[in-house]
C-alpha atoms as a PDB file:
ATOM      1  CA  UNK A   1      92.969  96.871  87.819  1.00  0.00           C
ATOM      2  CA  UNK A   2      90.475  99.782  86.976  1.00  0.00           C
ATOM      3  CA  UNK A   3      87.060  99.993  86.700  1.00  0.00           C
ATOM      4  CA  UNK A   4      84.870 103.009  85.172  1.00  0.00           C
ATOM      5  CA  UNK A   5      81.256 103.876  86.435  1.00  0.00           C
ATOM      6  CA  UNK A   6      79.279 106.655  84.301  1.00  0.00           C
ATOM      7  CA  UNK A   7      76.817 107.610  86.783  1.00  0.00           C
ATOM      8  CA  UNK A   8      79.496 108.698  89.572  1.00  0.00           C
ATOM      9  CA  UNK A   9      79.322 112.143  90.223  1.00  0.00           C
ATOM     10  CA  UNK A  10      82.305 113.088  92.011  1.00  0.00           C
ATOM     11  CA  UNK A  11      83.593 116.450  90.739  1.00  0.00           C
ATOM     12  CA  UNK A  12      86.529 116.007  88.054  1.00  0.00           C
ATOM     13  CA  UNK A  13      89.256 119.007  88.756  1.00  0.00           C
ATOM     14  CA  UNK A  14      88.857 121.498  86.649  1.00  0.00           C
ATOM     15  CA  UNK A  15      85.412 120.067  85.937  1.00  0.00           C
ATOM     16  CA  UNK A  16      86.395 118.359  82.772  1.00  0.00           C
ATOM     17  CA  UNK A  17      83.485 117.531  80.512  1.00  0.00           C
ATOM     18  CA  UNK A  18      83.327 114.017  79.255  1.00  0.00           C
ATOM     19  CA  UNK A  19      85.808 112.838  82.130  1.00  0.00           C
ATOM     20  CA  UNK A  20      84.894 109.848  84.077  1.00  0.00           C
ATOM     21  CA  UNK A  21      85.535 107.990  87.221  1.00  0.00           C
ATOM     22  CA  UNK A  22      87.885 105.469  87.504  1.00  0.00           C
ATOM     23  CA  UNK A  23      88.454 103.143  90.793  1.00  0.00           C
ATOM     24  CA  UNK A  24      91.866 102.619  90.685  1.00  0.00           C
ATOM     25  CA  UNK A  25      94.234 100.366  92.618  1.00  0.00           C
ATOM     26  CA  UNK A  26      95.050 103.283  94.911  1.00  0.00           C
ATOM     27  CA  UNK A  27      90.901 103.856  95.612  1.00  0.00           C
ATOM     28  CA  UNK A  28      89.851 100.223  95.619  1.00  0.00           C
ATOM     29  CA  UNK A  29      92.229 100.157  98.798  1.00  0.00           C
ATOM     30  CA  UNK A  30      91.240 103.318 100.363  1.00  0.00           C
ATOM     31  CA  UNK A  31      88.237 101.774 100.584  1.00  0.00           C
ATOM     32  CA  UNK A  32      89.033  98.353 101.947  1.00  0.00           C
ATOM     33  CA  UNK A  33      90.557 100.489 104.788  1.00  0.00           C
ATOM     34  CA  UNK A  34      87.592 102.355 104.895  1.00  0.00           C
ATOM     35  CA  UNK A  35      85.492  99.913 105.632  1.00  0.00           C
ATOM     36  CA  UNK A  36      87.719  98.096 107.941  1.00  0.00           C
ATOM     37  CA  UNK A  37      87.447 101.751 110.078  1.00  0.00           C
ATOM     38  CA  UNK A  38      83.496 101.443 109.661  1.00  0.00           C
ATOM     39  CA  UNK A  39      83.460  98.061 111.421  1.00  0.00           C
ATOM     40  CA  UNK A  40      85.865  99.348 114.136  1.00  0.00           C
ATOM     41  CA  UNK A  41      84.142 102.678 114.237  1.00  0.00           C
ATOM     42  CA  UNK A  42      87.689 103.690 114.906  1.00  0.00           C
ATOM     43  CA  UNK A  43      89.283 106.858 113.682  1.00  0.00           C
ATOM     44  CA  UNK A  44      91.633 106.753 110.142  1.00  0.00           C
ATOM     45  CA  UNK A  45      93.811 108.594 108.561  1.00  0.00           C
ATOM     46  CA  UNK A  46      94.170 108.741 104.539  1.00  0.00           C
ATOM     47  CA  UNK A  47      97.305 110.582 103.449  1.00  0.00           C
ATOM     48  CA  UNK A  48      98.495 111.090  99.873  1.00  0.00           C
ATOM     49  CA  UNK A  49     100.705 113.953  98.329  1.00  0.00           C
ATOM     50  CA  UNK A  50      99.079 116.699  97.088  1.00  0.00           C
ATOM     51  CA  UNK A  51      97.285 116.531  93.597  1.00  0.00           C
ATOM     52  CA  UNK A  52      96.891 112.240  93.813  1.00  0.00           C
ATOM     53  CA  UNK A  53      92.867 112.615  94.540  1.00  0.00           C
ATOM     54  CA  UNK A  54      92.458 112.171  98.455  1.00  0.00           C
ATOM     55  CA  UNK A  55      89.593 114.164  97.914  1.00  0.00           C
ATOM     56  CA  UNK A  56      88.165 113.120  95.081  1.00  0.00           C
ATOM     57  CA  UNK A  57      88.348 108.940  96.316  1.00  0.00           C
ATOM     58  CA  UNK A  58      86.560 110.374  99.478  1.00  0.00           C
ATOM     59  CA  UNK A  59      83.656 111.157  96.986  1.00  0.00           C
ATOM     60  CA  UNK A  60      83.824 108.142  95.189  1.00  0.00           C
ATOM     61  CA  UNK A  61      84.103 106.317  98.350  1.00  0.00           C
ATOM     62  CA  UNK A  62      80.598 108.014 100.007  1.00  0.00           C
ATOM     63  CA  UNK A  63      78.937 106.927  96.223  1.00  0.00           C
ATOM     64  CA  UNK A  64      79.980 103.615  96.635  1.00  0.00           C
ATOM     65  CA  UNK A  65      78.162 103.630  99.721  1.00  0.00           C
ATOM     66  CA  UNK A  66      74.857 105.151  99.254  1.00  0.00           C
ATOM     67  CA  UNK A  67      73.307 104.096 102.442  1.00  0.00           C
ATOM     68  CA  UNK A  68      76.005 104.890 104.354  1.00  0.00           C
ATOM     69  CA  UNK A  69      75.227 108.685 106.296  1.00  0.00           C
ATOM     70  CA  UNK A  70      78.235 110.648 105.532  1.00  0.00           C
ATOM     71  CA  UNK A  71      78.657 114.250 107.009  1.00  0.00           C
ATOM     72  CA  UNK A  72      82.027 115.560 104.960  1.00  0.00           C
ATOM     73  CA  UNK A  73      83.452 118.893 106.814  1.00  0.00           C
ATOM     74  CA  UNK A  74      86.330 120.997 105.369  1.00  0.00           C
ATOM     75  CA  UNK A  75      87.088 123.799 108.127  1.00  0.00           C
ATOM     76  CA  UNK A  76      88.742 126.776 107.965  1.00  0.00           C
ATOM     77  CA  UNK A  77      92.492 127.317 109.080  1.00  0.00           C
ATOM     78  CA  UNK A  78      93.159 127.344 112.591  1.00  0.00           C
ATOM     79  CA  UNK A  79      89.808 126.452 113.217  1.00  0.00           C
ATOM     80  CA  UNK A  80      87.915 126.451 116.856  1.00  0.00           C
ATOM     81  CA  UNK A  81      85.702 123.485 117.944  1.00  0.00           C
ATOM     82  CA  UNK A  82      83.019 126.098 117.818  1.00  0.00           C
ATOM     83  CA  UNK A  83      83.563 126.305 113.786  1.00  0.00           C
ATOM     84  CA  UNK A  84      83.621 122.524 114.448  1.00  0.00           C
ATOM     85  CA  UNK A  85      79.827 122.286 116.515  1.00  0.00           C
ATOM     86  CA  UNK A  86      78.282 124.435 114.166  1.00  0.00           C
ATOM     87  CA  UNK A  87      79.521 122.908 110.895  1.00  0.00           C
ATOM     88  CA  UNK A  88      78.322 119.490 112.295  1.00  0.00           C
ATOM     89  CA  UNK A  89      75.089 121.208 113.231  1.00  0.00           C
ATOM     90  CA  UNK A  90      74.662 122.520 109.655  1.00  0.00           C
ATOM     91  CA  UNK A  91      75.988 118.779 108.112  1.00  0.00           C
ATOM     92  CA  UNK A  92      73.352 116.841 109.769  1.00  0.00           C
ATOM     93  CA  UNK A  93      70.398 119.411 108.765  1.00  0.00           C
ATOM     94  CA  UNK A  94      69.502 120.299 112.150  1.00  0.00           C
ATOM     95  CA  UNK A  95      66.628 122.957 112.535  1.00  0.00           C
ATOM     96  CA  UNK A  96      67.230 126.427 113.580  1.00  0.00           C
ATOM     97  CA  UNK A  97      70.626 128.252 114.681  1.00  0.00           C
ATOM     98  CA  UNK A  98      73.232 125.926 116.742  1.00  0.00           C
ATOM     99  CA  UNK A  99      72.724 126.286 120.383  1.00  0.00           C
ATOM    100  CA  UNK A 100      75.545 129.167 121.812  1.00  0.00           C
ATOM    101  CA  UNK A 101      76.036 127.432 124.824  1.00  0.00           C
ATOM    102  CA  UNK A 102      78.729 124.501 124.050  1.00  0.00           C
ATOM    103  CA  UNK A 103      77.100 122.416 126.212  1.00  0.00           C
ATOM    104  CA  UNK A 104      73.925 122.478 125.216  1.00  0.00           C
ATOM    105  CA  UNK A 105      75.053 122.182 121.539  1.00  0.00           C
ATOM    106  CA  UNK A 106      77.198 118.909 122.559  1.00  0.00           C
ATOM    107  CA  UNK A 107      74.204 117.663 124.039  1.00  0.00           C
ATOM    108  CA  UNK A 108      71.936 118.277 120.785  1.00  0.00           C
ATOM    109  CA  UNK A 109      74.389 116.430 118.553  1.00  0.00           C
ATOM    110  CA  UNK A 110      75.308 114.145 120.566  1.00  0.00           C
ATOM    111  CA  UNK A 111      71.799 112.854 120.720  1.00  0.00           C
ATOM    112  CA  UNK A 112      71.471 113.328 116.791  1.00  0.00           C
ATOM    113  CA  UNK A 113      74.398 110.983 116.440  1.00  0.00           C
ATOM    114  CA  UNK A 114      73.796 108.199 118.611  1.00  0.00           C
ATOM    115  CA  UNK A 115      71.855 106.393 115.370  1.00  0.00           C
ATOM    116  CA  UNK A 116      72.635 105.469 112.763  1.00  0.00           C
ATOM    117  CA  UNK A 117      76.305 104.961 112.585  1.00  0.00           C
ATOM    118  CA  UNK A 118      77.757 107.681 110.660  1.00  0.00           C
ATOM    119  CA  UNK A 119      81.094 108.352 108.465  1.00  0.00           C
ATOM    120  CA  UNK A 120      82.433 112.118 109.691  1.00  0.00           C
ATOM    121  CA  UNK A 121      85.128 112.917 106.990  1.00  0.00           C
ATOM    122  CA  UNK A 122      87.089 116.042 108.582  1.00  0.00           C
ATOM    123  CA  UNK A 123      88.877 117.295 105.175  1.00  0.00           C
ATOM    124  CA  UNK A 124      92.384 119.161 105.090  1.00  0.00           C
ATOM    125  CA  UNK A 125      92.700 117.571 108.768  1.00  0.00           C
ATOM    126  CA  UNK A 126      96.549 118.564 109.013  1.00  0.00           C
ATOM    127  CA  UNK A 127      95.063 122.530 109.236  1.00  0.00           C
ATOM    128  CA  UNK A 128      92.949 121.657 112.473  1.00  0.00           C
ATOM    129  CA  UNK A 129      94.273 123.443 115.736  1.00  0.00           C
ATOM    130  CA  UNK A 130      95.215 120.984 118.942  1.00  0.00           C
ATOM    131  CA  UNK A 131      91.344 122.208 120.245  1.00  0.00           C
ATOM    132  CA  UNK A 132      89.850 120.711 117.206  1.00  0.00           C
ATOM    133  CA  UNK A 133      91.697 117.448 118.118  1.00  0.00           C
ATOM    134  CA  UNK A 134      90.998 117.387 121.241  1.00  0.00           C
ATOM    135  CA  UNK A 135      86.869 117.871 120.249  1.00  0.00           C
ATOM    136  CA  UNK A 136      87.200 115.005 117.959  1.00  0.00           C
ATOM    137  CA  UNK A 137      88.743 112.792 121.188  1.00  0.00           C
ATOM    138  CA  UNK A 138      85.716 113.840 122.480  1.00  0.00           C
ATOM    139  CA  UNK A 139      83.830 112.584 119.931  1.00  0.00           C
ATOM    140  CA  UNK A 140      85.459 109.070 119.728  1.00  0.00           C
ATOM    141  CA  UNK A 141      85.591 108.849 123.085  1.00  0.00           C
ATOM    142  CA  UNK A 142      82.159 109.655 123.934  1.00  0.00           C
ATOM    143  CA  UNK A 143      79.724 106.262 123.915  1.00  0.00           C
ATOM    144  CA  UNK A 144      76.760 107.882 122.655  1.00  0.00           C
ATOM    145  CA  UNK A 145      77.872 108.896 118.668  1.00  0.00           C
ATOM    146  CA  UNK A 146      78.018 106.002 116.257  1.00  0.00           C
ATOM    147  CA  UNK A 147      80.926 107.732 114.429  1.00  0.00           C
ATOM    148  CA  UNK A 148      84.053 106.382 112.166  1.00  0.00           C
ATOM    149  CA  UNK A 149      86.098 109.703 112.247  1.00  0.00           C
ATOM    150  CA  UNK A 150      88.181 109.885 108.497  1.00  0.00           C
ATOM    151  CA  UNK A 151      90.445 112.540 108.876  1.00  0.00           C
ATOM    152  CA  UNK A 152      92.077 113.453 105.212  1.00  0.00           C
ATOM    153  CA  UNK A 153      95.818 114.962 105.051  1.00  0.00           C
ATOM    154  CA  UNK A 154      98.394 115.974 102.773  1.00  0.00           C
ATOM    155  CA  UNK A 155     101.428 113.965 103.355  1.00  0.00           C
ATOM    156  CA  UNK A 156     103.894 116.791 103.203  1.00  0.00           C
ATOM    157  CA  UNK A 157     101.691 118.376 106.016  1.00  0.00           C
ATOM    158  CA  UNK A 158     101.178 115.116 108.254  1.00  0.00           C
ATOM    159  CA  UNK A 159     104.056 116.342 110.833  1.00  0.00           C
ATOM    160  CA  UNK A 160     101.204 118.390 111.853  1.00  0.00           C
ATOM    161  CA  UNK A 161      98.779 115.660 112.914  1.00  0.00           C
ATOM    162  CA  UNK A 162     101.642 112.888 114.282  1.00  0.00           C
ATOM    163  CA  UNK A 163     102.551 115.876 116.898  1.00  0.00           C
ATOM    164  CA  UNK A 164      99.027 115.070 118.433  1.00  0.00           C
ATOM    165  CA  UNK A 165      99.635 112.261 121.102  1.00  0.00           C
ATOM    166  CA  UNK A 166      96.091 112.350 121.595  1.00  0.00           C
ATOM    167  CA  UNK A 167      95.104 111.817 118.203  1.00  0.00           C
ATOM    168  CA  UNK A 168      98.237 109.343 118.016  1.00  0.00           C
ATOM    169  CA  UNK A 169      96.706 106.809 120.458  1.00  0.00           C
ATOM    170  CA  UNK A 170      93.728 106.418 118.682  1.00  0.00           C
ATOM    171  CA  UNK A 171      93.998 106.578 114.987  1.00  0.00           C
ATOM    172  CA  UNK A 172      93.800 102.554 114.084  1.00  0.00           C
ATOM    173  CA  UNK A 173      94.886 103.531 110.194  1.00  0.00           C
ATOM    174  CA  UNK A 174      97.394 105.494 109.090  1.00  0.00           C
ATOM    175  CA  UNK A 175      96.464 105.170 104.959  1.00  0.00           C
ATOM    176  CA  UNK A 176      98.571 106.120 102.305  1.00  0.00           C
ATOM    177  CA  UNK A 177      97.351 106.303  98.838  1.00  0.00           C
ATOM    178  CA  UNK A 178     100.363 106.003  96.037  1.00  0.00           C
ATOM    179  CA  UNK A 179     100.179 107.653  92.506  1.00  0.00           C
ATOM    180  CA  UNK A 180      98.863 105.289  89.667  1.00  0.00           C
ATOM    181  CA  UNK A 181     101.493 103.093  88.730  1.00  0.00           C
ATOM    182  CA  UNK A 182     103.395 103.203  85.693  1.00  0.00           C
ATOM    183  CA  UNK A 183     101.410 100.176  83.865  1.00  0.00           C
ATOM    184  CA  UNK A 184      98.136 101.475  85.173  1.00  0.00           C
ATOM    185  CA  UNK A 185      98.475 105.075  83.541  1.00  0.00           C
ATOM    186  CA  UNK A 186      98.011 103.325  80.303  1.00  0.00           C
ATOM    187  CA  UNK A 187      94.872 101.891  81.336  1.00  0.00           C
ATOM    188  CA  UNK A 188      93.402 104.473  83.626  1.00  0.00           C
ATOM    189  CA  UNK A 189      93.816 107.448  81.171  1.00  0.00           C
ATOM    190  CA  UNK A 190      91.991 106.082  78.346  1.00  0.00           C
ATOM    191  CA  UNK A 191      89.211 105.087  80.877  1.00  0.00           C
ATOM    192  CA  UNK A 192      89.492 108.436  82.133  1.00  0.00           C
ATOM    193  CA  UNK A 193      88.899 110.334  79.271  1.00  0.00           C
ATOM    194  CA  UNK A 194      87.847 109.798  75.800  1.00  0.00           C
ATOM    195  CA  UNK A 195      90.439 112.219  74.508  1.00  0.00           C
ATOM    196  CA  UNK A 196      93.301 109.710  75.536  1.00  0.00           C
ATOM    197  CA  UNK A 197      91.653 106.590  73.781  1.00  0.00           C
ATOM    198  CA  UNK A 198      93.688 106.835  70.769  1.00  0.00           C
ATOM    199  CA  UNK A 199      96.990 108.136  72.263  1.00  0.00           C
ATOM    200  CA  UNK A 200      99.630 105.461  71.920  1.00  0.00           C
ATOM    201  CA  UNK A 201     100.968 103.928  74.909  1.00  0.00           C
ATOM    202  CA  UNK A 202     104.616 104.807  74.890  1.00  0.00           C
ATOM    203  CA  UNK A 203     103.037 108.640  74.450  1.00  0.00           C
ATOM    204  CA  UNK A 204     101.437 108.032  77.490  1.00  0.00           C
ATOM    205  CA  UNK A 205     104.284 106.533  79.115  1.00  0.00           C
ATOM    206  CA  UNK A 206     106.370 109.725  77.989  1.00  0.00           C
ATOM    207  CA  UNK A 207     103.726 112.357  79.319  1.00  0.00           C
ATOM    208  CA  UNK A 208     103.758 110.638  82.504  1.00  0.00           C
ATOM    209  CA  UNK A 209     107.752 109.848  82.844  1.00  0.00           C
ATOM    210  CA  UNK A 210     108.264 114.343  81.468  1.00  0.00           C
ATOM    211  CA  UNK A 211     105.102 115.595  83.917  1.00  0.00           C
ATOM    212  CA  UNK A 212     101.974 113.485  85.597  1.00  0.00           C
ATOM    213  CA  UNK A 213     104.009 110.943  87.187  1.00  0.00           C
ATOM    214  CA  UNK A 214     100.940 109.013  87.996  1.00  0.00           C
ATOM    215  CA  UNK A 215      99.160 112.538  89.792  1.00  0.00           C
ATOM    216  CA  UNK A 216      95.856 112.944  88.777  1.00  0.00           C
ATOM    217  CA  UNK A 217      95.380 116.151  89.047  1.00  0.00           C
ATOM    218  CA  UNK A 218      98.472 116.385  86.852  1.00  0.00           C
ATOM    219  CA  UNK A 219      96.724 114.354  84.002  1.00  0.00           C
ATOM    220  CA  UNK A 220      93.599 116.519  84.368  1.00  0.00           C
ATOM    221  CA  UNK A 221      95.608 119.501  83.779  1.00  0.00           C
ATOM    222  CA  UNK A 222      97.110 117.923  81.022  1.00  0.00           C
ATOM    223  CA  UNK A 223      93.372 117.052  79.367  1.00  0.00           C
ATOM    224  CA  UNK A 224      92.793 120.268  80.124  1.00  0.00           C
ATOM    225  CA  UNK A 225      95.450 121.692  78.002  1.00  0.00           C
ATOM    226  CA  UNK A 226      94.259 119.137  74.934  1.00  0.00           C
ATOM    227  CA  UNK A 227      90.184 119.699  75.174  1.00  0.00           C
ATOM    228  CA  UNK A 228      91.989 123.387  74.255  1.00  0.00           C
ATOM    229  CA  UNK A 229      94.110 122.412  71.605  1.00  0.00           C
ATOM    230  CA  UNK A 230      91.330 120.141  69.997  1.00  0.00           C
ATOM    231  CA  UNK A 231      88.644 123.488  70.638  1.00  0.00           C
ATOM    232  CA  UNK A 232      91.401 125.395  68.336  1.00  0.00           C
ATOM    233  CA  UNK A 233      92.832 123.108  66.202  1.00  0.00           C
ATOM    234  CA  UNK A 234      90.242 120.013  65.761  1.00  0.00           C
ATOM    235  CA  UNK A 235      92.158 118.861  62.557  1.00  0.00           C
ATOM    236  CA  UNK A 236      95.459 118.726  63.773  1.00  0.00           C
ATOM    237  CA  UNK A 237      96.483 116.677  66.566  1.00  0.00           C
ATOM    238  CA  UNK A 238      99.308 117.965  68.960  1.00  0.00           C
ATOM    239  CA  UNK A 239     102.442 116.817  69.830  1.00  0.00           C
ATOM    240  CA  UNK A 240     103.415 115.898  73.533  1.00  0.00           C
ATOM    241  CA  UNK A 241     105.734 118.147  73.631  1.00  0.00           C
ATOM    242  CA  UNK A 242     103.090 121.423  72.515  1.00  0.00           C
ATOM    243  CA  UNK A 243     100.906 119.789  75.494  1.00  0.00           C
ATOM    244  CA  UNK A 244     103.931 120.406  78.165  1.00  0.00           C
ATOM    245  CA  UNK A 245     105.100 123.581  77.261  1.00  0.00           C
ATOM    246  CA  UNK A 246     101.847 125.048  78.125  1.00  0.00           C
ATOM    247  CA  UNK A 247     102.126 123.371  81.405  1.00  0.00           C
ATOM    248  CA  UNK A 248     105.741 124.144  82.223  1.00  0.00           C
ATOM    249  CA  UNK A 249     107.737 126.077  79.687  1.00  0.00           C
ATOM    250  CA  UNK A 250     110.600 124.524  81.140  1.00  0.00           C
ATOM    251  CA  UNK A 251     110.352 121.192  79.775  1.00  0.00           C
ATOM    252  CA  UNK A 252     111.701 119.547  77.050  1.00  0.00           C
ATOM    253  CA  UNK A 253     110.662 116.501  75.462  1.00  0.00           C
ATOM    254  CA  UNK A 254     112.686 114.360  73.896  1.00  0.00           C
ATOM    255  CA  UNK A 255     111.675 111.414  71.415  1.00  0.00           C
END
């Protein structure tokens, strides 16, 4: 099942004009989970491999949920809960420069977040240091924020997080979000895009089977590529096979 909503505004990779949103299976359960965590106010984990739209369901999820406060943060490397105080300072619009005493500035948001109940959506979470972790126990642990912690990861890096006991202990949700089935490519991309509406199905089935494999990002790319071809050659349709070269010169598609 799929759905399609116009007025989302989620950013489309490669900010593809005319593309849409579409709630797939994979974000319709992110979001169950989601709100699961937001009764809880526990701390979950969403995982997918890289390209599937972890990201991009995090936007759609916030959307969804206009009066929920979200503060989304997306730190640096190796990050220091310093980076971590002052980007939460800067999130919640707080006036003036963050205090320089840690204290002091744990004190200031930690009296900004006691109300309301807030979403804090760490992005790229596998890339925090054990320092960042251990602020975010902190957090959690501390009585005074209303916070769900979301903490976003790449699956391939998730070794990373799981070596955290203390982050272990406490994460309620460890979510994994699969690729777009087989069946629901040829429902999703025609709902994603206008380009795809008359492609046939077993085309679909092919460009997904030789390249996508149910990645979004993989079918954006591959949109990409055909906006192109239709910019250049409007009267002439291309074949699949045109489509993946330009991707991967390495592939060969057979009929």
């Amino acid at each position: 099942m799929t759905s399609t909503d116009n007025t989302q505004s989620a950013p489309h990779y490669l900010s593809l004009p005319d593309a849409r949103t579409v709630t797939t299976q994979a974000v319709q359960a992110a979001g169950h989970a989601l709100d699961n965590a937001l009764r809880e106010q526990s701390m979950m984990c969403l995982t997918a491999d890289p390209g599937v739209g972890k990201t991009f369901t995090l936007h759609i999820l916030c959307e969804q949920r206009p009066t929920l406060p979200a503060l989304r943060l997306l730190p640096r490397p190796q990050a220091r809960p310093d980076d971590l105080r002052h980007s939460l300072h800067r999130a919640l619009n707080l006036p003036g420069d963050p205090p320089q005493d840690a204290g002091t500035c744990d004190d200031y948001l930690r009296h900004t977040l006691a109300k309301p109940p807030r979403l804090l959506a760490i992005d790229e979470a596998h890339q925090l240091s054990a320092s960042c972790i251990e602020y975010l126990r902190y957090l959690h642990d501390d009585p005074a924020p209303q916070i769900t912690i979301l903490l976003l990861a790449s699956r391939p890096r998730l070794k990373a997080l799981r070596t955290q006991l203390t982050l272990i202990s406490r994460v309620t949700t460890w979510h994994h979000m699969e690729p777009l089935a087989a069946d629901e490519v040829l429902t999703a991309l025609p709902d994603f895009h206008p380009l795809w509406h008359s492609t046939p199905s077993h085309t679909l089935a092919c460009l997904d089977d030789m390249w996508a494999h149910g990645n979004m990002r993989r079918w954006a790319a591959l949109t990409h590529q055909l906006q192109a071809h239709h910019r250049r050659h409007p009267d002439h349709p291309p074949d699949p096979a045109t489509l993946l070269r330009r991707l991967d010169p390495r592939l060969v598609l057979t009929s």
